[in-house]
C-alpha atoms as a PDB file:
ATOM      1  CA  UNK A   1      -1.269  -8.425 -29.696  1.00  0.00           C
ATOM      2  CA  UNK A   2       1.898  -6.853 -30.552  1.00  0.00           C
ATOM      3  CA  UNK A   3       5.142  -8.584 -30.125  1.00  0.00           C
ATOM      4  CA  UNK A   4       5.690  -6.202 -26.497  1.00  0.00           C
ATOM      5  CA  UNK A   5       2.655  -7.044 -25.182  1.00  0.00           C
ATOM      6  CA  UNK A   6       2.683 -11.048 -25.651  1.00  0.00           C
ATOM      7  CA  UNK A   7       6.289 -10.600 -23.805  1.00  0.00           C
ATOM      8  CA  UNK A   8       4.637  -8.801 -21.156  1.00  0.00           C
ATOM      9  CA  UNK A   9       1.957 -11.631 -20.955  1.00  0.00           C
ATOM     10  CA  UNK A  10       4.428 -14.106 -20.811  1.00  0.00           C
ATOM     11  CA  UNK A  11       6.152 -12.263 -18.186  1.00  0.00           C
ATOM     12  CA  UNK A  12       3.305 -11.837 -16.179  1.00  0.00           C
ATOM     13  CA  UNK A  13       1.543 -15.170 -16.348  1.00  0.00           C
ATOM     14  CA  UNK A  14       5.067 -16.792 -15.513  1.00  0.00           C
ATOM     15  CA  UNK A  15       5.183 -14.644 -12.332  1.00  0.00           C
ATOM     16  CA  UNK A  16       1.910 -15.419 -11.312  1.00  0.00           C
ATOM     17  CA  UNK A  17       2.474 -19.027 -11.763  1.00  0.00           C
ATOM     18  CA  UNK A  18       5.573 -18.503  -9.839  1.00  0.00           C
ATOM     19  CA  UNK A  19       3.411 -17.329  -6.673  1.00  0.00           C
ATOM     20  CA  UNK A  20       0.656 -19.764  -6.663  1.00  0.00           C
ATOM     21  CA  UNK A  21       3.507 -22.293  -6.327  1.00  0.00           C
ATOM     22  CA  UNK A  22       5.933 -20.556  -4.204  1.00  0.00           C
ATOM     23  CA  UNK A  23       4.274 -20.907  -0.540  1.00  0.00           C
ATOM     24  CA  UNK A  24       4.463 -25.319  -1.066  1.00  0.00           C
ATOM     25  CA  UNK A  25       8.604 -24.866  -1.289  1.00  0.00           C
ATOM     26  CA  UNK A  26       8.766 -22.303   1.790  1.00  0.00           C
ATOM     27  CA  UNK A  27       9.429 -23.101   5.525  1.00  0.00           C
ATOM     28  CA  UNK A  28       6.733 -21.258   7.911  1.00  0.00           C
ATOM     29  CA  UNK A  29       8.607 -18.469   8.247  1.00  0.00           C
ATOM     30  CA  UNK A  30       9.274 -17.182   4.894  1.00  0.00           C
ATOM     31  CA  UNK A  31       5.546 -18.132   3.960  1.00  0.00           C
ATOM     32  CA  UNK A  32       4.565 -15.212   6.534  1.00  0.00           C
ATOM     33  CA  UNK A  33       6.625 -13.313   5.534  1.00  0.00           C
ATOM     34  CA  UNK A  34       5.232 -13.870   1.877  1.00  0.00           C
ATOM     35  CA  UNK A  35       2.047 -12.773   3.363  1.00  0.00           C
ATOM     36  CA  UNK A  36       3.015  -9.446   4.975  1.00  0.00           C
ATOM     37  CA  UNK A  37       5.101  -8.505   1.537  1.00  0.00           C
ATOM     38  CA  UNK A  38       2.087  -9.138  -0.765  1.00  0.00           C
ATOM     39  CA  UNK A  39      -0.149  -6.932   1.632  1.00  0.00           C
ATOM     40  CA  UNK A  40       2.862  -4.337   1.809  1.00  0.00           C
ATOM     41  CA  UNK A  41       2.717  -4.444  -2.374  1.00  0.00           C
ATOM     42  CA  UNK A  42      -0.886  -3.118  -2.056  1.00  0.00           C
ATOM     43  CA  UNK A  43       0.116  -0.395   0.303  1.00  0.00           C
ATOM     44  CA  UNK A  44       2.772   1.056  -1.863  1.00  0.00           C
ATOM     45  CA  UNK A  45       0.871   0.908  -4.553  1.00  0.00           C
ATOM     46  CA  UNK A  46      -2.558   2.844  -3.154  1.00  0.00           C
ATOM     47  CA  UNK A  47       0.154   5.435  -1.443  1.00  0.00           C
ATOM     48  CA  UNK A  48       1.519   5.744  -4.948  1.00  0.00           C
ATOM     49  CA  UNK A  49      -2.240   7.229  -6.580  1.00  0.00           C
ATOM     50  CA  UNK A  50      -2.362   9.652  -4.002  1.00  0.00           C
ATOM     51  CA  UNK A  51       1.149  10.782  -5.200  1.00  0.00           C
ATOM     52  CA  UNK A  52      -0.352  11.416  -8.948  1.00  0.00           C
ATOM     53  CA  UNK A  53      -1.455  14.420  -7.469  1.00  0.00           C
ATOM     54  CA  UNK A  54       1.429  15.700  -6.292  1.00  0.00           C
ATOM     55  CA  UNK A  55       0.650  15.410  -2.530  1.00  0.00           C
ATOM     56  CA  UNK A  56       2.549  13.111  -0.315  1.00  0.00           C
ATOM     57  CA  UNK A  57       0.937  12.189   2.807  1.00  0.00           C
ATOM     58  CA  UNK A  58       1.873  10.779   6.630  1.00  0.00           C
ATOM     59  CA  UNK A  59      -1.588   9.449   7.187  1.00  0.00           C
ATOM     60  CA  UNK A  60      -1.891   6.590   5.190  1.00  0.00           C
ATOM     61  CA  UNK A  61      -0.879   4.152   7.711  1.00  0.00           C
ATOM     62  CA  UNK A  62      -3.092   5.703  10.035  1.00  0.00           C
ATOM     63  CA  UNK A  63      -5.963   4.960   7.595  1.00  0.00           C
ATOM     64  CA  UNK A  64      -4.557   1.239   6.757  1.00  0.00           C
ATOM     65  CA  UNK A  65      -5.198   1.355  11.124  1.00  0.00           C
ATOM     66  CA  UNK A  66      -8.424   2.540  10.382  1.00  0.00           C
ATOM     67  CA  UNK A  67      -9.758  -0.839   8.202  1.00  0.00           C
ATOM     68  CA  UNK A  68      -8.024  -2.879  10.316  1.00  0.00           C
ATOM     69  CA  UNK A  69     -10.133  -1.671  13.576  1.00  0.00           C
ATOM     70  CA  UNK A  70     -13.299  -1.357  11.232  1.00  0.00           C
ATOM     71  CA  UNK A  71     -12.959  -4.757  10.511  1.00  0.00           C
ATOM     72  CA  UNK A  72     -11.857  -6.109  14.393  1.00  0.00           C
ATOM     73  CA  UNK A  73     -14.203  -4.538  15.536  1.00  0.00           C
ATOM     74  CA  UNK A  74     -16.800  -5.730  13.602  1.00  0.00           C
ATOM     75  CA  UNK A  75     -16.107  -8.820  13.531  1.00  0.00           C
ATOM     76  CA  UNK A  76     -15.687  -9.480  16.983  1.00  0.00           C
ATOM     77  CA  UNK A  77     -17.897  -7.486  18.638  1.00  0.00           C
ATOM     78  CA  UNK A  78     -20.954  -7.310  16.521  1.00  0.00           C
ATOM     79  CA  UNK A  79     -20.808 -10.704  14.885  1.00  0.00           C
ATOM     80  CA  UNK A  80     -20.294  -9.693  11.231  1.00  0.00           C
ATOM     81  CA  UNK A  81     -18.669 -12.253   8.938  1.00  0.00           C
ATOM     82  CA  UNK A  82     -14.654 -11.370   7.873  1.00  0.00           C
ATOM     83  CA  UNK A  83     -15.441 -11.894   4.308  1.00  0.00           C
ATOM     84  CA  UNK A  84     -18.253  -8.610   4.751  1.00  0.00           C
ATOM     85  CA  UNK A  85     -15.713  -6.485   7.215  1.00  0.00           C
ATOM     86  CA  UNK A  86     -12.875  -6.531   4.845  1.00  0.00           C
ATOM     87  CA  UNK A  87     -14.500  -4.338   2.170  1.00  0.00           C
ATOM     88  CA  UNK A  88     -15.974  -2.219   5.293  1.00  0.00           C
ATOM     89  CA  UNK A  89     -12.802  -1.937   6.507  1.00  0.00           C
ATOM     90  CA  UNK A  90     -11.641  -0.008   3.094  1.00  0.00           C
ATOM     91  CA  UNK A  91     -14.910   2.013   2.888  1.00  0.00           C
ATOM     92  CA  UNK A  92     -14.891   3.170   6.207  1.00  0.00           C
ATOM     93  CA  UNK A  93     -11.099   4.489   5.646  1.00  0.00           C
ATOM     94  CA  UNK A  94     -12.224   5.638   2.703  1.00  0.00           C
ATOM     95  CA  UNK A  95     -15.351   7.821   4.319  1.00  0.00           C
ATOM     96  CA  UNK A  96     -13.041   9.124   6.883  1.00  0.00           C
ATOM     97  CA  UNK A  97     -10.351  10.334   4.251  1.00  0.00           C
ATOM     98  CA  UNK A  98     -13.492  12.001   2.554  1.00  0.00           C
ATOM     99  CA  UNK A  99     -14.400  13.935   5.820  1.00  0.00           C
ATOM    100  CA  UNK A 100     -10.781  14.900   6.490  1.00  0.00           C
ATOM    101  CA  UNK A 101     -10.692  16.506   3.324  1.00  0.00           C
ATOM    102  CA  UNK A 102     -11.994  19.727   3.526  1.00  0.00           C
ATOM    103  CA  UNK A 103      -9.657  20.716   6.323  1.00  0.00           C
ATOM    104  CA  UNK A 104      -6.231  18.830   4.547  1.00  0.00           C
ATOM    105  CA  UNK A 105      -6.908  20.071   1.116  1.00  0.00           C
ATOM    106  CA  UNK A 106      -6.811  23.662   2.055  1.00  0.00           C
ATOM    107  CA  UNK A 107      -3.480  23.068   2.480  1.00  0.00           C
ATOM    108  CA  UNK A 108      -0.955  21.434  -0.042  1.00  0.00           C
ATOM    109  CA  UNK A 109       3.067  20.331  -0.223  1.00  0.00           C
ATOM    110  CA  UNK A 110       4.879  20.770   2.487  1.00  0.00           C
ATOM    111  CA  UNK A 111       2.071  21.993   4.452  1.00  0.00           C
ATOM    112  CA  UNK A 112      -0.082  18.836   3.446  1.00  0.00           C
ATOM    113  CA  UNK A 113       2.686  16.662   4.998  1.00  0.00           C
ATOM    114  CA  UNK A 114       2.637  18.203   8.105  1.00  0.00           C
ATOM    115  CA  UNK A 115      -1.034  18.278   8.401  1.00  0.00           C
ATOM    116  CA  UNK A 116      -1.730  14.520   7.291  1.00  0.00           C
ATOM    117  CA  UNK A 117       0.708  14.104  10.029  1.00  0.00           C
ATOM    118  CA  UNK A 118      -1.077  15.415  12.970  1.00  0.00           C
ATOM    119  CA  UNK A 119      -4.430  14.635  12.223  1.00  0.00           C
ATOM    120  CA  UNK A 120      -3.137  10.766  11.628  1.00  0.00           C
ATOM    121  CA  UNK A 121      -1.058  11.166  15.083  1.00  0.00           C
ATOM    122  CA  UNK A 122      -4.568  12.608  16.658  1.00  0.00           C
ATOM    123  CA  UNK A 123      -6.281   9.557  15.433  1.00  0.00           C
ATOM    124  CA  UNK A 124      -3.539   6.928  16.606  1.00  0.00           C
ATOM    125  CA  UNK A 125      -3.586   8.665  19.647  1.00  0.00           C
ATOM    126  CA  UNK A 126      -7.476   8.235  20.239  1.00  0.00           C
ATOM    127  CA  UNK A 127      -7.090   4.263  19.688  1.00  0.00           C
ATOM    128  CA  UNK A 128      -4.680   4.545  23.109  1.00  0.00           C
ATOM    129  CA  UNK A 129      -6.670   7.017  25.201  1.00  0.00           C
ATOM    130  CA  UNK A 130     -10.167   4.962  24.657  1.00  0.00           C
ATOM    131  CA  UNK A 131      -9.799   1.955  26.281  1.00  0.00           C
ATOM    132  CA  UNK A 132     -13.552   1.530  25.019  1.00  0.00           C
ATOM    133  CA  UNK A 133     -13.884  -0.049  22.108  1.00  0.00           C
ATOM    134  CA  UNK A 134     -10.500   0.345  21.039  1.00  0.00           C
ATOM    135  CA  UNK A 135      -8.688  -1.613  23.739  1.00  0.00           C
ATOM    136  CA  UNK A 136      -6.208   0.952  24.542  1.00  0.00           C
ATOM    137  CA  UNK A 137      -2.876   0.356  24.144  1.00  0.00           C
ATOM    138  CA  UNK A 138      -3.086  -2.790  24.505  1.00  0.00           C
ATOM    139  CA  UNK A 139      -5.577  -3.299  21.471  1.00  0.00           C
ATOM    140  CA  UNK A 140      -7.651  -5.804  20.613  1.00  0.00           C
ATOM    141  CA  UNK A 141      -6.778  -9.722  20.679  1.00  0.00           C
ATOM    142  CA  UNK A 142      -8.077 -12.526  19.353  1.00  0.00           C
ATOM    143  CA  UNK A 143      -9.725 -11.284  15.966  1.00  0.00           C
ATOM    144  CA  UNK A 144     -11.582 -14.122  14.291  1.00  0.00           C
ATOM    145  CA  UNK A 145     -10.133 -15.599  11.199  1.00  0.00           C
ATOM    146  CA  UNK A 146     -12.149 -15.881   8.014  1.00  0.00           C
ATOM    147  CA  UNK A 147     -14.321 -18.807   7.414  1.00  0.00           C
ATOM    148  CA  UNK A 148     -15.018 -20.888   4.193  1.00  0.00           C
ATOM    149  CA  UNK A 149     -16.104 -24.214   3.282  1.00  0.00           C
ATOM    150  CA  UNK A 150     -13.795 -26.153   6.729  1.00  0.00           C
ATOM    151  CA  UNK A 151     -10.688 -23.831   5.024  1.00  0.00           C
ATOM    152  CA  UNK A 152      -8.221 -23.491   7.925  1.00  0.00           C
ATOM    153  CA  UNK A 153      -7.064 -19.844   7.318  1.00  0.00           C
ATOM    154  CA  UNK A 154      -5.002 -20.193  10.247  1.00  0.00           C
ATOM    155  CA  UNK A 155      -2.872 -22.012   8.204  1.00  0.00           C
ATOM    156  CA  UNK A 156      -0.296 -19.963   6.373  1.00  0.00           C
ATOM    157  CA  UNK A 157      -0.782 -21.482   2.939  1.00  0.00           C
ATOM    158  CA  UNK A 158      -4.270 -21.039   2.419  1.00  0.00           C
ATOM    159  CA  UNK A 159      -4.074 -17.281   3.968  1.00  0.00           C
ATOM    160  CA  UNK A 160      -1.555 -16.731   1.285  1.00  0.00           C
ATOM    161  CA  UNK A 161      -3.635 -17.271  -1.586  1.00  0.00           C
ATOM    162  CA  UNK A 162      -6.649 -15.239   0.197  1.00  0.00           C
ATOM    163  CA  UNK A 163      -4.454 -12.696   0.470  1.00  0.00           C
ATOM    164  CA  UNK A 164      -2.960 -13.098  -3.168  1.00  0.00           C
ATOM    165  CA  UNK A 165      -6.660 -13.073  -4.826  1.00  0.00           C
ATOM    166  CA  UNK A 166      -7.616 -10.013  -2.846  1.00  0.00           C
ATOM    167  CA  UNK A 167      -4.459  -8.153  -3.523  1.00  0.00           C
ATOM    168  CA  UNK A 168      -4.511  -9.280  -6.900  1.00  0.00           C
ATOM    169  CA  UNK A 169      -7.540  -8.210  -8.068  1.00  0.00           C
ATOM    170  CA  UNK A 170      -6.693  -4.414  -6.430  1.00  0.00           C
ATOM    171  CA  UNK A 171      -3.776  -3.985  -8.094  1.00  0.00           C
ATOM    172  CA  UNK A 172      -5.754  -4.631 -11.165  1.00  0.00           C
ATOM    173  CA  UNK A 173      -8.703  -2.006 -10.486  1.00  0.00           C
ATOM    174  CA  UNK A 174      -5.711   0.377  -9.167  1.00  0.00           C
ATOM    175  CA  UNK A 175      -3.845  -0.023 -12.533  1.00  0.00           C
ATOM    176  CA  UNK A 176      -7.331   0.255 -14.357  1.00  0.00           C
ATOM    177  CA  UNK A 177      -7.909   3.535 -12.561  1.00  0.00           C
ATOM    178  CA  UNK A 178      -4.492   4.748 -13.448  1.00  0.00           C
ATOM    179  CA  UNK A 179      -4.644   4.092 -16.964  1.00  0.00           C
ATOM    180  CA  UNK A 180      -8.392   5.791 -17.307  1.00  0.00           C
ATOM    181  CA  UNK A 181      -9.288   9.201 -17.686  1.00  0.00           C
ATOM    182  CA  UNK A 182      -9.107   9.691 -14.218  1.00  0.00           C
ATOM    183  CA  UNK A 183      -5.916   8.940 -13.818  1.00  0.00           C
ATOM    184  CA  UNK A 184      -4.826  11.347 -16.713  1.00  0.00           C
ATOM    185  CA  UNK A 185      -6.315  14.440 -15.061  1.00  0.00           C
ATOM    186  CA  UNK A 186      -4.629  13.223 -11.686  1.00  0.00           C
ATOM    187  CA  UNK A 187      -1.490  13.488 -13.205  1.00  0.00           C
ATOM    188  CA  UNK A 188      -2.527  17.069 -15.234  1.00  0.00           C
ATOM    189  CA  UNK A 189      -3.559  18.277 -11.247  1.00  0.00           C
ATOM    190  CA  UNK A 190      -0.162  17.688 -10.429  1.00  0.00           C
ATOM    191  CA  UNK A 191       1.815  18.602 -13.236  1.00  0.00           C
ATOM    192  CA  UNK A 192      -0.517  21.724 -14.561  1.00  0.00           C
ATOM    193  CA  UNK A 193      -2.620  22.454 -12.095  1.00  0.00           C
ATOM    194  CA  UNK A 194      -3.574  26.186 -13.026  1.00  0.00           C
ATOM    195  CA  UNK A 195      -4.347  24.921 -16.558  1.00  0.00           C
ATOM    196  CA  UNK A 196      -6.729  22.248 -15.485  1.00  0.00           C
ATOM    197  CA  UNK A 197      -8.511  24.697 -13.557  1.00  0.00           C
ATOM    198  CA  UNK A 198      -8.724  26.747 -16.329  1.00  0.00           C
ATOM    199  CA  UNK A 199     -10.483  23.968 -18.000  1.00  0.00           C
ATOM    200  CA  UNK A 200     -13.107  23.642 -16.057  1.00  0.00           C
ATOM    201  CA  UNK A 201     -11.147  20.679 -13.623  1.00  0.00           C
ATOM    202  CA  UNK A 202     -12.103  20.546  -9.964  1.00  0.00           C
ATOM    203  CA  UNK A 203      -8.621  19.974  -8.734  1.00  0.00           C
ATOM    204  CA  UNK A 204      -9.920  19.962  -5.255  1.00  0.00           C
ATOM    205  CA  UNK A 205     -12.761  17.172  -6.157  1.00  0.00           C
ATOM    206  CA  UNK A 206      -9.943  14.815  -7.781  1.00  0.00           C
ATOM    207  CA  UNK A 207      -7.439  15.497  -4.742  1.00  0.00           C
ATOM    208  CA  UNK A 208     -10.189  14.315  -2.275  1.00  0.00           C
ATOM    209  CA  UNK A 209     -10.882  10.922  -4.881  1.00  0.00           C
ATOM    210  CA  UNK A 210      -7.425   9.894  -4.871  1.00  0.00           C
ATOM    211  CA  UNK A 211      -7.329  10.270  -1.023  1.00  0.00           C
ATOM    212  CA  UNK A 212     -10.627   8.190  -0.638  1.00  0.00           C
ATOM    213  CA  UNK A 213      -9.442   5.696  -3.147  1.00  0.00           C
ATOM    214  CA  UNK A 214      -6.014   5.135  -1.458  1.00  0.00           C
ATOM    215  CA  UNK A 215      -7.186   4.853   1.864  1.00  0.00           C
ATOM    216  CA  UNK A 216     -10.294   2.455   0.478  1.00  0.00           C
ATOM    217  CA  UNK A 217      -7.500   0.089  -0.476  1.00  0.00           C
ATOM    218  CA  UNK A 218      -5.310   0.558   2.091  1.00  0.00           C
ATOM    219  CA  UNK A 219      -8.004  -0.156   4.443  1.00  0.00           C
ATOM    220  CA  UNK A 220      -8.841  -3.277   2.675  1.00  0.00           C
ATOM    221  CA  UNK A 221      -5.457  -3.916   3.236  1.00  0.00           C
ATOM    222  CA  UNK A 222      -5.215  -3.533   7.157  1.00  0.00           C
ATOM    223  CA  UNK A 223      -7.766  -5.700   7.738  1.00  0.00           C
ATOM    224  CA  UNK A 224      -5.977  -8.380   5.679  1.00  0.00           C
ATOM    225  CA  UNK A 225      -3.102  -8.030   7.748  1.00  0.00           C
ATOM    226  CA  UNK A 226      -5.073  -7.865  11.491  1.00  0.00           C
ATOM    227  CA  UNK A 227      -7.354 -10.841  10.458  1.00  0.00           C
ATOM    228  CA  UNK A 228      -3.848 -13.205   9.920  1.00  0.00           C
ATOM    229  CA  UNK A 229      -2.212 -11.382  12.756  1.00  0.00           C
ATOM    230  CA  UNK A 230      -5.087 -12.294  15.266  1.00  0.00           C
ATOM    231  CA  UNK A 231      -4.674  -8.511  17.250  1.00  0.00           C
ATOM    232  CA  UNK A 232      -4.495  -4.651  16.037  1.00  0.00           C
ATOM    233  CA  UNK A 233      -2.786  -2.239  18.241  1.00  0.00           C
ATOM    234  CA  UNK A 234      -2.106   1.420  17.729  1.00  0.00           C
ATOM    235  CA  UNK A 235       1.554   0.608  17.933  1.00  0.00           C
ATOM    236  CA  UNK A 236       1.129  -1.258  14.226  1.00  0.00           C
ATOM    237  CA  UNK A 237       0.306   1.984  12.531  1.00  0.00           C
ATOM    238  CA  UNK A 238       3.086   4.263  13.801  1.00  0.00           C
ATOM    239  CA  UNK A 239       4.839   7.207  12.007  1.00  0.00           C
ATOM    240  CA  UNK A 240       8.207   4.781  12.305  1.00  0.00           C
ATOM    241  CA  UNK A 241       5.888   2.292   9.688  1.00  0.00           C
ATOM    242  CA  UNK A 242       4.900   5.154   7.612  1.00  0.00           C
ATOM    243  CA  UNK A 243       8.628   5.809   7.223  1.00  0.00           C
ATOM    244  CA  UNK A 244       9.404   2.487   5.962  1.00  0.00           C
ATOM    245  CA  UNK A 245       6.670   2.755   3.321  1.00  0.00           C
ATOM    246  CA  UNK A 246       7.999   6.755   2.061  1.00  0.00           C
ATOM    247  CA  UNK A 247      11.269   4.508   1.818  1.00  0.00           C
ATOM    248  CA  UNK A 248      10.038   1.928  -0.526  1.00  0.00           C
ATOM    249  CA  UNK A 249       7.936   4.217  -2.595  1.00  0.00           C
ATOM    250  CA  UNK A 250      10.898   6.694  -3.409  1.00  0.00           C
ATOM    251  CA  UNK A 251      13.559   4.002  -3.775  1.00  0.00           C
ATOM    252  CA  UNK A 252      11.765   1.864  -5.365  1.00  0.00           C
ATOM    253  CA  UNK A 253      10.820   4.612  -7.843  1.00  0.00           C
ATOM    254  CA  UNK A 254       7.180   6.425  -8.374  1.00  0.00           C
ATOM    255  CA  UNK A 255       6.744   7.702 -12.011  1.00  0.00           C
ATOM    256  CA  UNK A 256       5.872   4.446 -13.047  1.00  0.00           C
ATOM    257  CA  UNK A 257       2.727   1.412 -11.831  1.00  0.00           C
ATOM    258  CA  UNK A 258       5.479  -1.056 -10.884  1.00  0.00           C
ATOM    259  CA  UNK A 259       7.968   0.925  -9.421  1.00  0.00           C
ATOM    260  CA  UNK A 260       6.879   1.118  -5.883  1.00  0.00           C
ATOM    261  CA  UNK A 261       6.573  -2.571  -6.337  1.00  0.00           C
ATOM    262  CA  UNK A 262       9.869  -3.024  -7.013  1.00  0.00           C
ATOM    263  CA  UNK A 263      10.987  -1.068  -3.575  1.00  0.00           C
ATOM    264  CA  UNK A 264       8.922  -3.271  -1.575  1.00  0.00           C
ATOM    265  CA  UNK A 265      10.258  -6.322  -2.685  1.00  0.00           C
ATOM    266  CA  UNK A 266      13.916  -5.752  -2.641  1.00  0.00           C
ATOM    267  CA  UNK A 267      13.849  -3.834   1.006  1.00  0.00           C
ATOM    268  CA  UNK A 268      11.318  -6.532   2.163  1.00  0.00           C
ATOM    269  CA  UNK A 269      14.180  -8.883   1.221  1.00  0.00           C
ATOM    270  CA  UNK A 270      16.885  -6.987   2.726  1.00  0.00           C
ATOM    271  CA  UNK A 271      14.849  -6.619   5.769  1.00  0.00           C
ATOM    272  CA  UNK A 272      14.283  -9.730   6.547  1.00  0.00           C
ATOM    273  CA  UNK A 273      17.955 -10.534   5.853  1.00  0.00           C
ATOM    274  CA  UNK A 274      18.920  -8.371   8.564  1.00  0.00           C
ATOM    275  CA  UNK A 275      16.715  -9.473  11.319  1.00  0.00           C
ATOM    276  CA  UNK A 276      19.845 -10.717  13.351  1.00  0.00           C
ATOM    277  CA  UNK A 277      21.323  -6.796  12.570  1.00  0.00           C
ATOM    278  CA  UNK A 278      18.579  -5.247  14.325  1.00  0.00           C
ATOM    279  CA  UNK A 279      19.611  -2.224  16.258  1.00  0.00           C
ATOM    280  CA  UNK A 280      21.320  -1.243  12.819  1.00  0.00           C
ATOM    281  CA  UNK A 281      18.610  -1.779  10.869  1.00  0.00           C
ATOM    282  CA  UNK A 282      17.729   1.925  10.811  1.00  0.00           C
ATOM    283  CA  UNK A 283      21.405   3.530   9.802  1.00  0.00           C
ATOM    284  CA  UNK A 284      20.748   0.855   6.848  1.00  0.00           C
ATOM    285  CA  UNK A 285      18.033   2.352   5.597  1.00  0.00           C
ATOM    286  CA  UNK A 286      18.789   5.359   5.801  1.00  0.00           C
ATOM    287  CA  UNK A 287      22.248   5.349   3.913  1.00  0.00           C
ATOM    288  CA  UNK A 288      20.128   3.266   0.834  1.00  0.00           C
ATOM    289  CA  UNK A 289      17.821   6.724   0.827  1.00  0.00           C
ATOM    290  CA  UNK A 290      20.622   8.499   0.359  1.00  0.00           C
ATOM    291  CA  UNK A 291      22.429   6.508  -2.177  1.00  0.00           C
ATOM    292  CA  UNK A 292      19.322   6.066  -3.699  1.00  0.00           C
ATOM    293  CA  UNK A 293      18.401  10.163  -3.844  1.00  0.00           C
ATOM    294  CA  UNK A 294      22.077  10.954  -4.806  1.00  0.00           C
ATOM    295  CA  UNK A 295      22.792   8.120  -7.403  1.00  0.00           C
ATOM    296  CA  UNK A 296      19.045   6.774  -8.640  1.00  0.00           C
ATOM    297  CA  UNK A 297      17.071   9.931  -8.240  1.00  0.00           C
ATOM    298  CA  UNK A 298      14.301   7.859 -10.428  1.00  0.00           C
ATOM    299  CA  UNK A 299      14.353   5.259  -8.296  1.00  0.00           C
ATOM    300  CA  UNK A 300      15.259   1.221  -9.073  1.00  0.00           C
ATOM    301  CA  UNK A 301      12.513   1.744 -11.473  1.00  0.00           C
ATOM    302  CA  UNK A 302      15.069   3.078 -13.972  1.00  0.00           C
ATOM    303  CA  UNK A 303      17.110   0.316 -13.772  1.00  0.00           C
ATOM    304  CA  UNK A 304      14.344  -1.664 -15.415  1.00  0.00           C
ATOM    305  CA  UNK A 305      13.300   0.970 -17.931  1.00  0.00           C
ATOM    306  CA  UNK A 306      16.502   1.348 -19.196  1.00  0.00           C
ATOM    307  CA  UNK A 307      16.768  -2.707 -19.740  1.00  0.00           C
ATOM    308  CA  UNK A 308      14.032  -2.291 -21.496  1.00  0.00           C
ATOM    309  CA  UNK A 309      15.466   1.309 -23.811  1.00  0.00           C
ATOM    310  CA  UNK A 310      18.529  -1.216 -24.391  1.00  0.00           C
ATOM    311  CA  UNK A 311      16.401  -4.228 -25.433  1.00  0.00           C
ATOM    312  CA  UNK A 312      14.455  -2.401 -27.741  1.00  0.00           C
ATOM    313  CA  UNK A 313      17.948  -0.863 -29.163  1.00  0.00           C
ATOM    314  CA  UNK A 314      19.573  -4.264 -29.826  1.00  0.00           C
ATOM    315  CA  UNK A 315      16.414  -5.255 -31.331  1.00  0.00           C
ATOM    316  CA  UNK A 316      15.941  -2.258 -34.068  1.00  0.00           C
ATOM    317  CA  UNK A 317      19.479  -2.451 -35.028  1.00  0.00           C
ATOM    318  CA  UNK A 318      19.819  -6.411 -35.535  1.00  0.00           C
END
């Protein structure tokens, strides 16, 4: 283990040392809001592999909605225990986004957008027109909690670290993906797509996997967030959410695993900072997307890659 790498271990295992402890020094507030950030960091980061391909989507809320009925649904209604409905939750999102496919894919950019758009808007739409099973507009109320050994998940603190395993160990099999072969040739169907083709590469077949794996953890995700929440309306999973998370993707920064990351946190922070700003909250945001576009076109990634550039600079010169 080189000298970067043990850094980065050091790094990392301080962080995560950092979170297991956190929660015990919060007031009930900010430990919530610990919960919805984590969950948020796994949303960025499954929207982020379907950008590898070059196609940015409006739907992937919509599918995060998608788990988190799955999983209400399921666990209220037909009896089936949380800790089974959570990974049903992602697979069913990510059958759906494997059906929806075939008519998305035949279109791509700016076309894509719009299309992920109102097939998402179709399917929010259906959770407010059926009032069976769906619950209308109105949703459905009190989803069970998970269960475990007298664990009260009920309880902030211990729904913190479910979430934090669960999370944890996505991120891991996302970055894993990322860093495989299959990750590569994501990138090569974005960046040279005619010459993967001519190389035998399905770039339709690897479109469709990155859109089934995103909304598999994105699902997962949803139903993280309705089984804390208690209810799951259709109201969650609005275009006005999706906005926030295009937001934190692009300031945070995209080329890079952590960069989305990085966007969530600091405009979590921000947000929640400005709760007694409300109505402004909006012009806010959308004056950092501009500064951000205009001045960090890379994204707050950069900031930290170019620490690094200068760190590694100081080092070969001293």
């Amino acid at each position: 283990m080189n000298k970067f790498n043990l850094t980065q271990f050091v790094v990392m295992l301080t962080l995560f040392i950092g979170l297991i402890l956190l929660p015990h020094y919060l007031r009930y507030q900010h430990q919530d809001f610990m919960i919805f950030l984590i969950i948020n960091v796994l949303v960025v980061v499954s929207y982020r592999l379907m950008t590898l391909t070059g196609e940015w989507s409006l739907i992937h809320i919509v599918m995060m909605g998608v788990g988190a009925y799955t999983s209400a649904l399921m666990s209220k209604h037909m009896g089936v225990s949380v800790w089974l409905t959570i990974p049903l939750a992602g697979l069913s999102a990510a059958v759906l986004a494997g059906l929806l496919s075939t008519p998305l894919f035949r279109m791509t950019q700016f076309y894509f957008l719009i299309g992920s758009f109102a097939v998402g808007e179709a399917i929010r739409l259906a959770w407010i027109f059926f009032i069976k099973p769906f619950g209308g507009s109105s949703g459905i109320s009190s989803v069970p909690s998970p269960e475990l050994l007298g664990i009260d998940f009920m309880d902030p603190i211990p729904y913190y670290y479910l979430v934090l395993i669960v999370v944890s160990l996505c991120l891991w099999v996302l970055y894993r993906i990322e860093k495989s072969r299959i990750g590569l040739t994501l990138n090569a169907v974005h960046w040279k797509a005619p010459l993967a083709q001519s190389v035998g590469v399905n770039t339709w077949k690897y479109r469709t996997l990155a859109f089934m794996v995103a909304s598999l953890f994105v699902g997962i995700a949803g139903a993280l967030k309705i089984h804390y929440l208690g209810n799951v309306t259709p109201h969650q999973f609005g275009v006005g959410s999706m906005v926030f998370v295009l937001i934190w993707v692009i300031v945070g920064g995209y080329n890079t695993f952590y960069g989305p990351i990085i966007g969530a946190v600091v405009l979590s922070v921000l947000d929640e900072s400005l709760r007694n700003l409300n109505e402004y909250r909006p012009a806010i945001y959308g004056v950092l997307l501009i500064i951000s576009i205009m001045f960090m076109p890379k994204g707050l990634e950069h900031i930290s890659q170019g620490l690094k550039d200068w760190i590694k600079t100081a080092k070969s010169s001293s």
